[in-house]
PDB file of N, CA and C in Angstrom:
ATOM      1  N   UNK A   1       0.831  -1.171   0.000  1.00  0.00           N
ATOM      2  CA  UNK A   1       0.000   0.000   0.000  1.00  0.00           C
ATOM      3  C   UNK A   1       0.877   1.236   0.000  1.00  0.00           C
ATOM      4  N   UNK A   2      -0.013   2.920  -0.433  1.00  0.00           N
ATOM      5  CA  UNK A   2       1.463   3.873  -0.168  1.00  0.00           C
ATOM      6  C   UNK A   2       1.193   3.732   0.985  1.00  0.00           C
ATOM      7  N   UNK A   3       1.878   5.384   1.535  1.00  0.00           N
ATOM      8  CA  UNK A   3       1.892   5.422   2.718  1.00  0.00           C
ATOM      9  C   UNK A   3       0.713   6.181   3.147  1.00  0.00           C
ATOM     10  N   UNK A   4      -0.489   6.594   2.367  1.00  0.00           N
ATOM     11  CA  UNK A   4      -1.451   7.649   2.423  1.00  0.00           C
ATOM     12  C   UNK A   4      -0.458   8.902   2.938  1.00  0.00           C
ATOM     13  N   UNK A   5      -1.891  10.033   3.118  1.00  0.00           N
ATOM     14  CA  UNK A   5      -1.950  11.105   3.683  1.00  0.00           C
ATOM     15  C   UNK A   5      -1.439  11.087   4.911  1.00  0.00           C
ATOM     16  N   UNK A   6      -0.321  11.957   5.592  1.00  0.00           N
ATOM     17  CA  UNK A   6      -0.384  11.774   6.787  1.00  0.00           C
ATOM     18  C   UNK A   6      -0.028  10.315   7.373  1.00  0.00           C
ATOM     19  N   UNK A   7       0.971   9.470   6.692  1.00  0.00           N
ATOM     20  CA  UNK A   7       1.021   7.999   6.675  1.00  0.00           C
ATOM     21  C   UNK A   7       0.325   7.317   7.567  1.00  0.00           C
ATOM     22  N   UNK A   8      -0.812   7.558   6.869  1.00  0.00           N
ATOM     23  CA  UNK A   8      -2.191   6.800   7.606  1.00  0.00           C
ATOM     24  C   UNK A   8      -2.521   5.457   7.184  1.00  0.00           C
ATOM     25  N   UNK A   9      -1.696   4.913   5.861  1.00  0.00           N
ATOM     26  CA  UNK A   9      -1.425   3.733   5.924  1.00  0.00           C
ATOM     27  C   UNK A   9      -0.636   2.582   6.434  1.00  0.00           C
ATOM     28  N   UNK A  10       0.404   3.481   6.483  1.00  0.00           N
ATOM     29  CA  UNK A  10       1.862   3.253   6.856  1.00  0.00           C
ATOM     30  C   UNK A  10       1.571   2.562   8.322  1.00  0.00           C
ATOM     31  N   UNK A  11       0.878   3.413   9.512  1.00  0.00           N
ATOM     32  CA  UNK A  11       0.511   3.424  10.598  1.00  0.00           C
ATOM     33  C   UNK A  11      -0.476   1.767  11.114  1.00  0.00           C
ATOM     34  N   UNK A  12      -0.837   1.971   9.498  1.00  0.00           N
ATOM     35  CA  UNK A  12      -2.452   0.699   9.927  1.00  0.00           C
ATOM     36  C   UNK A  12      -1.486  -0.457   9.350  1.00  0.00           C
ATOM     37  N   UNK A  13      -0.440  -0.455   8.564  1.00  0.00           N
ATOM     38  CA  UNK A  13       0.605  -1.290   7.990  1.00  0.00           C
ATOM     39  C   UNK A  13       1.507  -2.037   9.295  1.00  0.00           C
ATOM     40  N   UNK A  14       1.835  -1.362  10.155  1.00  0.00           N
ATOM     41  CA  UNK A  14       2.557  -1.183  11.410  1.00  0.00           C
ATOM     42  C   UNK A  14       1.818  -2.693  12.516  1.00  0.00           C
ATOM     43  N   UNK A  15       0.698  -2.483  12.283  1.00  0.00           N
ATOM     44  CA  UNK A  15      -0.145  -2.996  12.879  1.00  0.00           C
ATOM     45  C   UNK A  15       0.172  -4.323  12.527  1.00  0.00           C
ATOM     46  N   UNK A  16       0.088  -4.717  11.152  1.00  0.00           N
ATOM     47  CA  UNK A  16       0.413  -5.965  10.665  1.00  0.00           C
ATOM     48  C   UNK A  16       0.936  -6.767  11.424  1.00  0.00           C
ATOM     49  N   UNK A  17       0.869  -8.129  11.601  1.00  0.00           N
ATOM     50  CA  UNK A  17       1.614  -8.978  12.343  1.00  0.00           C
ATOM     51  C   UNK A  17       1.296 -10.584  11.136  1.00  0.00           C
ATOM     52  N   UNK A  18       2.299 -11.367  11.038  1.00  0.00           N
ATOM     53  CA  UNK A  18       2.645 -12.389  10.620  1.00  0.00           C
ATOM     54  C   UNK A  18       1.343 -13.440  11.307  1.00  0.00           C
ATOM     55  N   UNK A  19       0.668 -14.126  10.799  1.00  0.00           N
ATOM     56  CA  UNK A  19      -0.433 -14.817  11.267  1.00  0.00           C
ATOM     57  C   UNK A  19      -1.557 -14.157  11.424  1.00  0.00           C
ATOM     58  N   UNK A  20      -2.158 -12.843  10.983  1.00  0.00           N
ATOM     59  CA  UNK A  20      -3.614 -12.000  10.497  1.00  0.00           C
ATOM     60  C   UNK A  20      -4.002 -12.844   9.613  1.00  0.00           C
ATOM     61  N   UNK A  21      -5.076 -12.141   9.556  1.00  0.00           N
ATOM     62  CA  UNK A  21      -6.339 -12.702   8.765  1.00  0.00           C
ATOM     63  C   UNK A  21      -6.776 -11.538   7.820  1.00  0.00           C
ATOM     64  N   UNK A  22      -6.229 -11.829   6.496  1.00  0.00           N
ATOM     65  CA  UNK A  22      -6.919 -10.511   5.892  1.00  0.00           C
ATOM     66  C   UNK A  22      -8.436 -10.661   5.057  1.00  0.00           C
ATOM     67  N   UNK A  23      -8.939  -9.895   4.902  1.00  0.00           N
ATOM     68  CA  UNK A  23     -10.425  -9.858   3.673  1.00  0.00           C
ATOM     69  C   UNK A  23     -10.431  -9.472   2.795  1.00  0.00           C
ATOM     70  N   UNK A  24     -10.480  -9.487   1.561  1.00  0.00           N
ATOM     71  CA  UNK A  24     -10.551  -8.194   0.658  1.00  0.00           C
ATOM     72  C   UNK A  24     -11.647  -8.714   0.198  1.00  0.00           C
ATOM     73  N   UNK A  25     -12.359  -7.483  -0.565  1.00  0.00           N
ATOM     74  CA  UNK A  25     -14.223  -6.981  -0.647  1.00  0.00           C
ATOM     75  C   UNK A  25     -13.682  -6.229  -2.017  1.00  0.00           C
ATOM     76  N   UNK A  26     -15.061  -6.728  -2.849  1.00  0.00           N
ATOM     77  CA  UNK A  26     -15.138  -5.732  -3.896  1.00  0.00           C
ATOM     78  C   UNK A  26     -16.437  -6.443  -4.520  1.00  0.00           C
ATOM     79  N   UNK A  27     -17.305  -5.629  -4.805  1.00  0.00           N
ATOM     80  CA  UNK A  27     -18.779  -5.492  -5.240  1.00  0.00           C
ATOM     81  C   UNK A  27     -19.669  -6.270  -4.447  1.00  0.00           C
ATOM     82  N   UNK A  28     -18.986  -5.716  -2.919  1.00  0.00           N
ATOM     83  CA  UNK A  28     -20.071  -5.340  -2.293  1.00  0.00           C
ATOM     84  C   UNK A  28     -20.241  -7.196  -1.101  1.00  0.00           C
ATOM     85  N   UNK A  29     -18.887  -7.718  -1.452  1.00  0.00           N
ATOM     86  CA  UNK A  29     -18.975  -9.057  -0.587  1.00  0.00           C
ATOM     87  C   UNK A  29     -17.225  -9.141  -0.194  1.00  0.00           C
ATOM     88  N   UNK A  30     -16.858  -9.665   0.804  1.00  0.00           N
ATOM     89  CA  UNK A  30     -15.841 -10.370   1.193  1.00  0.00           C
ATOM     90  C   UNK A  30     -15.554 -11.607   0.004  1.00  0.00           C
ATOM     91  N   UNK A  31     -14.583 -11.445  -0.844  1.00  0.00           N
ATOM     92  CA  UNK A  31     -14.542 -12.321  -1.899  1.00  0.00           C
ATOM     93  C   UNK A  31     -13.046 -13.201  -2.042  1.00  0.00           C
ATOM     94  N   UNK A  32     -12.544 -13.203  -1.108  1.00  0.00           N
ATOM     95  CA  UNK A  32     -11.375 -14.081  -0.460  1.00  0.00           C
ATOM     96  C   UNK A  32     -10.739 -13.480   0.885  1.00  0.00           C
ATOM     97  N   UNK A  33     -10.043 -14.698   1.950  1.00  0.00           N
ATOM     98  CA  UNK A  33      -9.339 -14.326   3.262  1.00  0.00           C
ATOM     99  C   UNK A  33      -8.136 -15.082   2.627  1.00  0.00           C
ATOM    100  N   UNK A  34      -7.292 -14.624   3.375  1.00  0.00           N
ATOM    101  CA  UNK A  34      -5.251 -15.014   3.502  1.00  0.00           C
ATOM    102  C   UNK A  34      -5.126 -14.607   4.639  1.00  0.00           C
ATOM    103  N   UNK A  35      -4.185 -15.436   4.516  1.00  0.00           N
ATOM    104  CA  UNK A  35      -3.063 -14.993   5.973  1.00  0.00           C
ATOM    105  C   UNK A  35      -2.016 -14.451   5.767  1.00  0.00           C
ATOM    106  N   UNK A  36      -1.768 -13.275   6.435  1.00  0.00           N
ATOM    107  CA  UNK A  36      -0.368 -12.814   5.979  1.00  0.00           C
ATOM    108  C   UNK A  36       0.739 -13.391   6.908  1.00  0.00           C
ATOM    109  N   UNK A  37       1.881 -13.272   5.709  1.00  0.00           N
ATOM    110  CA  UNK A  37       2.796 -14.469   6.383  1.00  0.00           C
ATOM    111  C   UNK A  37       4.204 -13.577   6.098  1.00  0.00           C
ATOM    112  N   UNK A  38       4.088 -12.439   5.276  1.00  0.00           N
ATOM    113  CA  UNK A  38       5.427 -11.099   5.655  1.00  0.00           C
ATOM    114  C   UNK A  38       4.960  -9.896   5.411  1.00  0.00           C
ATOM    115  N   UNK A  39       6.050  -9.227   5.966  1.00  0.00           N
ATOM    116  CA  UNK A  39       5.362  -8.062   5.369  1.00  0.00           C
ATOM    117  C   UNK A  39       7.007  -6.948   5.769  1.00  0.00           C
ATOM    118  N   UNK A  40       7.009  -6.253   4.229  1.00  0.00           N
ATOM    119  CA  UNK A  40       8.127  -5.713   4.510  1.00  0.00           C
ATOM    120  C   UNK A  40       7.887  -4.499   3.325  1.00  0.00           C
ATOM    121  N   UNK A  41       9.034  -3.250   4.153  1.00  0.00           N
ATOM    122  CA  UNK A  41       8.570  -1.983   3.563  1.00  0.00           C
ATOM    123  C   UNK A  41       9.959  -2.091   2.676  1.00  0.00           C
ATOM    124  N   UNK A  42       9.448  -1.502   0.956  1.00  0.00           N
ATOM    125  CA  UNK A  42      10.412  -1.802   0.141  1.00  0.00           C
ATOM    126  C   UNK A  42       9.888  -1.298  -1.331  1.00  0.00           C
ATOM    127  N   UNK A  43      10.610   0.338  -1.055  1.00  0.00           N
ATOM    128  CA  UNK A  43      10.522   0.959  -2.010  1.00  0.00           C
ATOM    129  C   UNK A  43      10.780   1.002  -3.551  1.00  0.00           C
ATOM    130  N   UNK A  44      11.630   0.719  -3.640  1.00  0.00           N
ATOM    131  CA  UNK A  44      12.544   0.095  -5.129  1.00  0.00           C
ATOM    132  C   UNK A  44      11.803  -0.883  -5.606  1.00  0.00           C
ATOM    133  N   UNK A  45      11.515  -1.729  -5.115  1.00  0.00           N
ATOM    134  CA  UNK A  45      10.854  -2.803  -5.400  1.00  0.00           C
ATOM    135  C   UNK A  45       9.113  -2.841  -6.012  1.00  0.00           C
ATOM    136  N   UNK A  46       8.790  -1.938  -5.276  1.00  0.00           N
ATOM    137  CA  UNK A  46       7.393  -1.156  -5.533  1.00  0.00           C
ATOM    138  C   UNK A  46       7.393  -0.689  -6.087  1.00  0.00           C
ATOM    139  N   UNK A  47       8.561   0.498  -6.736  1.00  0.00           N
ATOM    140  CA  UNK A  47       8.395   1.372  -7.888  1.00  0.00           C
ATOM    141  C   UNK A  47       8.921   0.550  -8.904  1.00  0.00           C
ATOM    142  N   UNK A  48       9.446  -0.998  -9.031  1.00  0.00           N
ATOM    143  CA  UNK A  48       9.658  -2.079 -10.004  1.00  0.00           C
ATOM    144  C   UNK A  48       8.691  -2.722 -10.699  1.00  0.00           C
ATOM    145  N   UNK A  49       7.872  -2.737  -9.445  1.00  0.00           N
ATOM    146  CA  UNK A  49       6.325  -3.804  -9.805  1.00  0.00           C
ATOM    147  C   UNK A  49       5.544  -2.737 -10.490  1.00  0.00           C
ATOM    148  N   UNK A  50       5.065  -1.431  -9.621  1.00  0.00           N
ATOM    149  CA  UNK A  50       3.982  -0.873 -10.113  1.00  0.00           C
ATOM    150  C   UNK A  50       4.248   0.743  -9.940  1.00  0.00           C
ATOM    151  N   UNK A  51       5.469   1.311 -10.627  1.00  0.00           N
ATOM    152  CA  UNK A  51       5.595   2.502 -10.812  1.00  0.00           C
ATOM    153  C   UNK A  51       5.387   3.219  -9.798  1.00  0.00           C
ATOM    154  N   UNK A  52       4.746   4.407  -9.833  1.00  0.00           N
ATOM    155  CA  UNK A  52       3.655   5.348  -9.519  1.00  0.00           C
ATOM    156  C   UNK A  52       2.805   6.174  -9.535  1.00  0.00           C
ATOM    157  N   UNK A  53       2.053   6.395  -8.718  1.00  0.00           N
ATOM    158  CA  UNK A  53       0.458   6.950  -9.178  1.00  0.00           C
ATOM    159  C   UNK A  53       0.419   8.310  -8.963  1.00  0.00           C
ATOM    160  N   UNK A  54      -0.818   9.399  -9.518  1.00  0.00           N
ATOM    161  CA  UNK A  54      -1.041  10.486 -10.129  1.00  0.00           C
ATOM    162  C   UNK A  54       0.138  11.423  -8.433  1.00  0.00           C
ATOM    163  N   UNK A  55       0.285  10.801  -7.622  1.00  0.00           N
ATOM    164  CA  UNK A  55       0.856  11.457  -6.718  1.00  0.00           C
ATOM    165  C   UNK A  55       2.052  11.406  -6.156  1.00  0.00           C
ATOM    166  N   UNK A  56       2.375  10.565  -7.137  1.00  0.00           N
ATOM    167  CA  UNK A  56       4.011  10.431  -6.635  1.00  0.00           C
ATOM    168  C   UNK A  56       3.920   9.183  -5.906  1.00  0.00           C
ATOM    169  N   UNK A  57       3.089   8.660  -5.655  1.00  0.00           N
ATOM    170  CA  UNK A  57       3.584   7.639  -4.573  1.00  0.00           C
ATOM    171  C   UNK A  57       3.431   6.311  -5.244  1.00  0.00           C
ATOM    172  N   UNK A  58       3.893   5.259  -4.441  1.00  0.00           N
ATOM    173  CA  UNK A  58       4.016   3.815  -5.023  1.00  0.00           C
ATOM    174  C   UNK A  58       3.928   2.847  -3.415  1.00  0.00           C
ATOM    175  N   UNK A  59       2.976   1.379  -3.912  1.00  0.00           N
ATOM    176  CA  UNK A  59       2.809   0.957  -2.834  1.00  0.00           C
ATOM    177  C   UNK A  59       4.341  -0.180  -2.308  1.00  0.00           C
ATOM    178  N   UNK A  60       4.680   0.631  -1.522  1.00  0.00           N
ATOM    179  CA  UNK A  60       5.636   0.466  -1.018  1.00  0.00           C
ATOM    180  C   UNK A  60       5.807  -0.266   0.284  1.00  0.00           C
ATOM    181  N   UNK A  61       4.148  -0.331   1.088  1.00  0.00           N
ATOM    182  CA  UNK A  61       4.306  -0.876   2.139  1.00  0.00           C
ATOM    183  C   UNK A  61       3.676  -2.147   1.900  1.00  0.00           C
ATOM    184  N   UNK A  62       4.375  -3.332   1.389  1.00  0.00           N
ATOM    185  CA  UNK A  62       4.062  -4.818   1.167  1.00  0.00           C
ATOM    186  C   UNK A  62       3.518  -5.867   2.348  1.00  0.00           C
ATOM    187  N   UNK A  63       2.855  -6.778   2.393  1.00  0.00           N
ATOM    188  CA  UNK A  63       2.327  -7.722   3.017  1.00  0.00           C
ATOM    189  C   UNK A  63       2.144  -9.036   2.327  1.00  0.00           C
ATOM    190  N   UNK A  64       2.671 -10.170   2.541  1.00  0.00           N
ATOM    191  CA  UNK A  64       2.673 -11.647   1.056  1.00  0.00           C
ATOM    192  C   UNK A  64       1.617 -12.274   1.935  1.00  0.00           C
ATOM    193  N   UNK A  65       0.800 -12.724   1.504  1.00  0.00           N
ATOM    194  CA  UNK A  65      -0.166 -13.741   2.009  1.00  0.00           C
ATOM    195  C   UNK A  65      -0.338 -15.139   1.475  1.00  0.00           C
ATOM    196  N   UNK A  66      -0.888 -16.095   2.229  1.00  0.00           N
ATOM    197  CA  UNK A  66      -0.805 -17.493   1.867  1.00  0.00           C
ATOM    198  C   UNK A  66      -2.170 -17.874   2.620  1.00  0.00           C
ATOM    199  N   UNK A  67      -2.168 -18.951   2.648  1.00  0.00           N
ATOM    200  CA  UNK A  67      -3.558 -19.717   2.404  1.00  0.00           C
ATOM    201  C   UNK A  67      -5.290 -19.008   1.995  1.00  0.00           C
ATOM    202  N   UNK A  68      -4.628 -18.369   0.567  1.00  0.00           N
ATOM    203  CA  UNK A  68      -5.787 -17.723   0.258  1.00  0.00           C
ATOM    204  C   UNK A  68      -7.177 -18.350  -0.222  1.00  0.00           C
ATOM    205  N   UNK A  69      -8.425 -17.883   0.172  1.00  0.00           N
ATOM    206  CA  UNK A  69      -9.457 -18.803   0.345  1.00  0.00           C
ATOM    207  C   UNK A  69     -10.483 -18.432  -0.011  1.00  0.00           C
ATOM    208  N   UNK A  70     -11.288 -18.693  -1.487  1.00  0.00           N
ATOM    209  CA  UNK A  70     -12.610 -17.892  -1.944  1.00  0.00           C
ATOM    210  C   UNK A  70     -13.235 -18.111  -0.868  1.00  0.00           C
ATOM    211  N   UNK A  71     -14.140 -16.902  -0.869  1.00  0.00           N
ATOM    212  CA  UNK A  71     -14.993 -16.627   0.327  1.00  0.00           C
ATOM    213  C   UNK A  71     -16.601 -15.903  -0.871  1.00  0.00           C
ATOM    214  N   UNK A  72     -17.649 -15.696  -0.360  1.00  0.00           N
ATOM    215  CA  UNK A  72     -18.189 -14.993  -0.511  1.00  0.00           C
ATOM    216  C   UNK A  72     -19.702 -14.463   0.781  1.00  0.00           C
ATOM    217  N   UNK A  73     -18.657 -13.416   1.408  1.00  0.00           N
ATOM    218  CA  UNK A  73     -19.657 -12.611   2.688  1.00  0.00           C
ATOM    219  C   UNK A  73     -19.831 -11.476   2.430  1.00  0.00           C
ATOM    220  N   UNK A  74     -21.606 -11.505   2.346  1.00  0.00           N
ATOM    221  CA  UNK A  74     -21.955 -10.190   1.859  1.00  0.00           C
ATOM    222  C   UNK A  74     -21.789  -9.374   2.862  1.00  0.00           C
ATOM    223  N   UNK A  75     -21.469  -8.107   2.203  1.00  0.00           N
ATOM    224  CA  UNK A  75     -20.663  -6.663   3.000  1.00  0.00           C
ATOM    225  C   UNK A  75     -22.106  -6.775   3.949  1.00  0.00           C
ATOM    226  N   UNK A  76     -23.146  -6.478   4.026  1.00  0.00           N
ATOM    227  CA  UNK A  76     -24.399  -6.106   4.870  1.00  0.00           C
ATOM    228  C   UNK A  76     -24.508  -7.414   6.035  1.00  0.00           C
ATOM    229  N   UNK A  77     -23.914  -8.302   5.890  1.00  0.00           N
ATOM    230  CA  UNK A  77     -23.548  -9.529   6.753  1.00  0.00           C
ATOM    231  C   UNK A  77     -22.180  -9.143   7.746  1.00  0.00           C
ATOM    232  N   UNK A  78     -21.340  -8.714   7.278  1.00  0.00           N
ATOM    233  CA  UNK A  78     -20.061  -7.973   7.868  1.00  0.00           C
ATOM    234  C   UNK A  78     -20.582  -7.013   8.927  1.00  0.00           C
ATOM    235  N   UNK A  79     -21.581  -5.796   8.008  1.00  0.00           N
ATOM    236  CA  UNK A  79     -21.840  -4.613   9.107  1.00  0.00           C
ATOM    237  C   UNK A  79     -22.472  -4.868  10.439  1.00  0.00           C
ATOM    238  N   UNK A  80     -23.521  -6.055  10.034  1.00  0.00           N
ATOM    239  CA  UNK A  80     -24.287  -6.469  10.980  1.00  0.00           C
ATOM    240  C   UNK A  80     -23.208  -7.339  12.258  1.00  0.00           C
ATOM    241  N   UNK A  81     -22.567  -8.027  11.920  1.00  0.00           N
ATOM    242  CA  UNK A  81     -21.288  -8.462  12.879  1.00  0.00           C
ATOM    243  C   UNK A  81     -20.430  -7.411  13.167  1.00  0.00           C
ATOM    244  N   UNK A  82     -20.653  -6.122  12.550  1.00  0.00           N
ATOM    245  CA  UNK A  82     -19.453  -5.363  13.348  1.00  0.00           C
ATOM    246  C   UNK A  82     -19.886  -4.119  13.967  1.00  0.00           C
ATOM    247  N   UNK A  83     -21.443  -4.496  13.979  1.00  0.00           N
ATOM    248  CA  UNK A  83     -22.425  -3.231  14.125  1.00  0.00           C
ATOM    249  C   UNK A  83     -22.208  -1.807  13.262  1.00  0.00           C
ATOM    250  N   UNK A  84     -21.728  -1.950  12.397  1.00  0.00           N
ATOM    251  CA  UNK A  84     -21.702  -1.194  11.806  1.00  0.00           C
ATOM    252  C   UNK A  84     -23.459  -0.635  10.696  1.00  0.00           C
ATOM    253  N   UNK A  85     -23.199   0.211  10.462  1.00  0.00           N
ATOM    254  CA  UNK A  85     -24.445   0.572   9.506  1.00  0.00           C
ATOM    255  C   UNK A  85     -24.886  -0.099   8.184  1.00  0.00           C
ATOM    256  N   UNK A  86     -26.251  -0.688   7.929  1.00  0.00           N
ATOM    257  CA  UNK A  86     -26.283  -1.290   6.920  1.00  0.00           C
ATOM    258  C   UNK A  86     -25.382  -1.106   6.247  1.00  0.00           C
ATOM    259  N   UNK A  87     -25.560   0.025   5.723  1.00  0.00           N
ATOM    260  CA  UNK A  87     -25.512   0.012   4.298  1.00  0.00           C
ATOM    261  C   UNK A  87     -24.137   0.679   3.627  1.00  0.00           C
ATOM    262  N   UNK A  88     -23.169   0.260   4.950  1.00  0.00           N
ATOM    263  CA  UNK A  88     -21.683   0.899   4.914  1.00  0.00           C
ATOM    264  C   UNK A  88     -20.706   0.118   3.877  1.00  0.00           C
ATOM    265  N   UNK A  89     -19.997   1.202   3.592  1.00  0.00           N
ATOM    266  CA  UNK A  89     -19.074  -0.212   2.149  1.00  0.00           C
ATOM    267  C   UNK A  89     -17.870  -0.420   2.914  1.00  0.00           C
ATOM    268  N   UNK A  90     -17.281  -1.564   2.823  1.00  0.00           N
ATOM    269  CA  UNK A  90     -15.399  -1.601   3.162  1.00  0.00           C
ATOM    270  C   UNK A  90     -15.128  -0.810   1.736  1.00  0.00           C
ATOM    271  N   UNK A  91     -13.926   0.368   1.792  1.00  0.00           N
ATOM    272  CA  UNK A  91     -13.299   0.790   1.019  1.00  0.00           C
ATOM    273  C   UNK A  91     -12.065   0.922   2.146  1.00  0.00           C
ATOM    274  N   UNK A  92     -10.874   0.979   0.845  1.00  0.00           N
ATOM    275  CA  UNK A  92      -9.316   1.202   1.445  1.00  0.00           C
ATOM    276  C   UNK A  92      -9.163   0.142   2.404  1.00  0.00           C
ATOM    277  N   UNK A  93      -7.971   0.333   3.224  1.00  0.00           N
ATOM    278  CA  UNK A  93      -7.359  -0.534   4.061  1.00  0.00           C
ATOM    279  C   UNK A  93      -7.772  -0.210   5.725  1.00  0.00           C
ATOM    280  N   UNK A  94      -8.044  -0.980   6.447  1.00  0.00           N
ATOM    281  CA  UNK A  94      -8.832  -0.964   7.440  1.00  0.00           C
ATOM    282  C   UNK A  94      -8.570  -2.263   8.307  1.00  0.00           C
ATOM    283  N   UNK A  95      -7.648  -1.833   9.555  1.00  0.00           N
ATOM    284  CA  UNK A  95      -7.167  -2.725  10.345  1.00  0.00           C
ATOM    285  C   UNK A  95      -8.166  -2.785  11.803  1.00  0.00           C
ATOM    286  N   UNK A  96      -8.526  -3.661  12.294  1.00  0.00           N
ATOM    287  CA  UNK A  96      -9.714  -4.078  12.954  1.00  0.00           C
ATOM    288  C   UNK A  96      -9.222  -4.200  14.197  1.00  0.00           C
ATOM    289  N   UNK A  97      -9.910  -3.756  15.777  1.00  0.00           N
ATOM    290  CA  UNK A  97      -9.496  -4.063  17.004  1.00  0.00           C
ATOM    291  C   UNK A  97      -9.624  -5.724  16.953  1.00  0.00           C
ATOM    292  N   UNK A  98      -9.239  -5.971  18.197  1.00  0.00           N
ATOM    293  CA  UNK A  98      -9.095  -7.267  18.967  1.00  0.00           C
ATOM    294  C   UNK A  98     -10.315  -7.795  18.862  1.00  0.00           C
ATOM    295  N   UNK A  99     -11.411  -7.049  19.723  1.00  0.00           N
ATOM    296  CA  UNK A  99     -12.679  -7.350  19.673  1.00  0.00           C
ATOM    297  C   UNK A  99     -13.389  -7.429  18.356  1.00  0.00           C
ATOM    298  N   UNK A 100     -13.355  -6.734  17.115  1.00  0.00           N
ATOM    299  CA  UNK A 100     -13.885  -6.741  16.109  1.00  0.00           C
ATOM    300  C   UNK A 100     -13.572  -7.938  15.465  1.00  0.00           C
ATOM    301  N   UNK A 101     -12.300  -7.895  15.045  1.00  0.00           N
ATOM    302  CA  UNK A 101     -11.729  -9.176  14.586  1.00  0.00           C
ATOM    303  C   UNK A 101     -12.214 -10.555  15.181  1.00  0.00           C
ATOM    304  N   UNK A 102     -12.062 -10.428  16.738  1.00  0.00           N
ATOM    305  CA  UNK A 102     -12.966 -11.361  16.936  1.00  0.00           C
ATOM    306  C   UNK A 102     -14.393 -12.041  16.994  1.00  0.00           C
ATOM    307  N   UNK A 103     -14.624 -11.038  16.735  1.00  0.00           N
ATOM    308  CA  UNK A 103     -16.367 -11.627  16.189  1.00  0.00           C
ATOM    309  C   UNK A 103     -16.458 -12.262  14.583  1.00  0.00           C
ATOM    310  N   UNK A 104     -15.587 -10.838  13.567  1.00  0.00           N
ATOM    311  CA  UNK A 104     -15.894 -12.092  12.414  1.00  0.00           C
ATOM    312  C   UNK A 104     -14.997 -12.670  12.308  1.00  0.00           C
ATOM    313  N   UNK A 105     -14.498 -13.502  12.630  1.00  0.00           N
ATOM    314  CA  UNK A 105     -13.586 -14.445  12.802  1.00  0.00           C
ATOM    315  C   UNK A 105     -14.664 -15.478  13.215  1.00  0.00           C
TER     316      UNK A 105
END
């Protein structure tokens, strides 16, 4: 990921730990989990793979995952486990308390 604004990614990157559980969502469901199994900050390498974008930046803060696993959980199934508001979308990167995580889990 970059580092956002205010390395507000960078920060939620930090968080990372070797044995998480990640989600990624797009149209509107949880559509595979992994586990991340490294994660290392590595600039050169990022601007190797995928240049950079309208702002100068390049995702630089890496995470490799393994045992990746089709999933399909609809986002309105998520909110309701995380009390969140119907009709809320996951967008961007979004690292979860103890307690959150542990429920959808």
């Amino acid at each position: 990921m970059t580092p956002g604004g205010n390395d507000v990614n960078r920060n939620k990157w930090e968080r990372l730990e070797p044995g998480d559980v990640v989600l990624m969502f797009r149209d509107g469901e949880a559509f595979v989990s992994a586990r991340i199994t490294h994660k290392t900050h590595n600039q050169p390498l990022a601007d190797e793979l995928w240049s950079r974008n309208d702002e100068g930046d390049t995702w630089e803060y890496l995470y490799f995952l393994d045992e990746v696993t089709p999933r399909s959980i609809p986002n309105a199934e998520v909110n309701q486990m995380l009390g969140y508001h119907p009709c809320a979308r996951v967008q961007g990167f979004n690292v979860l308390d103890e307690e959150k995580s542990a429920v959808l889990l």
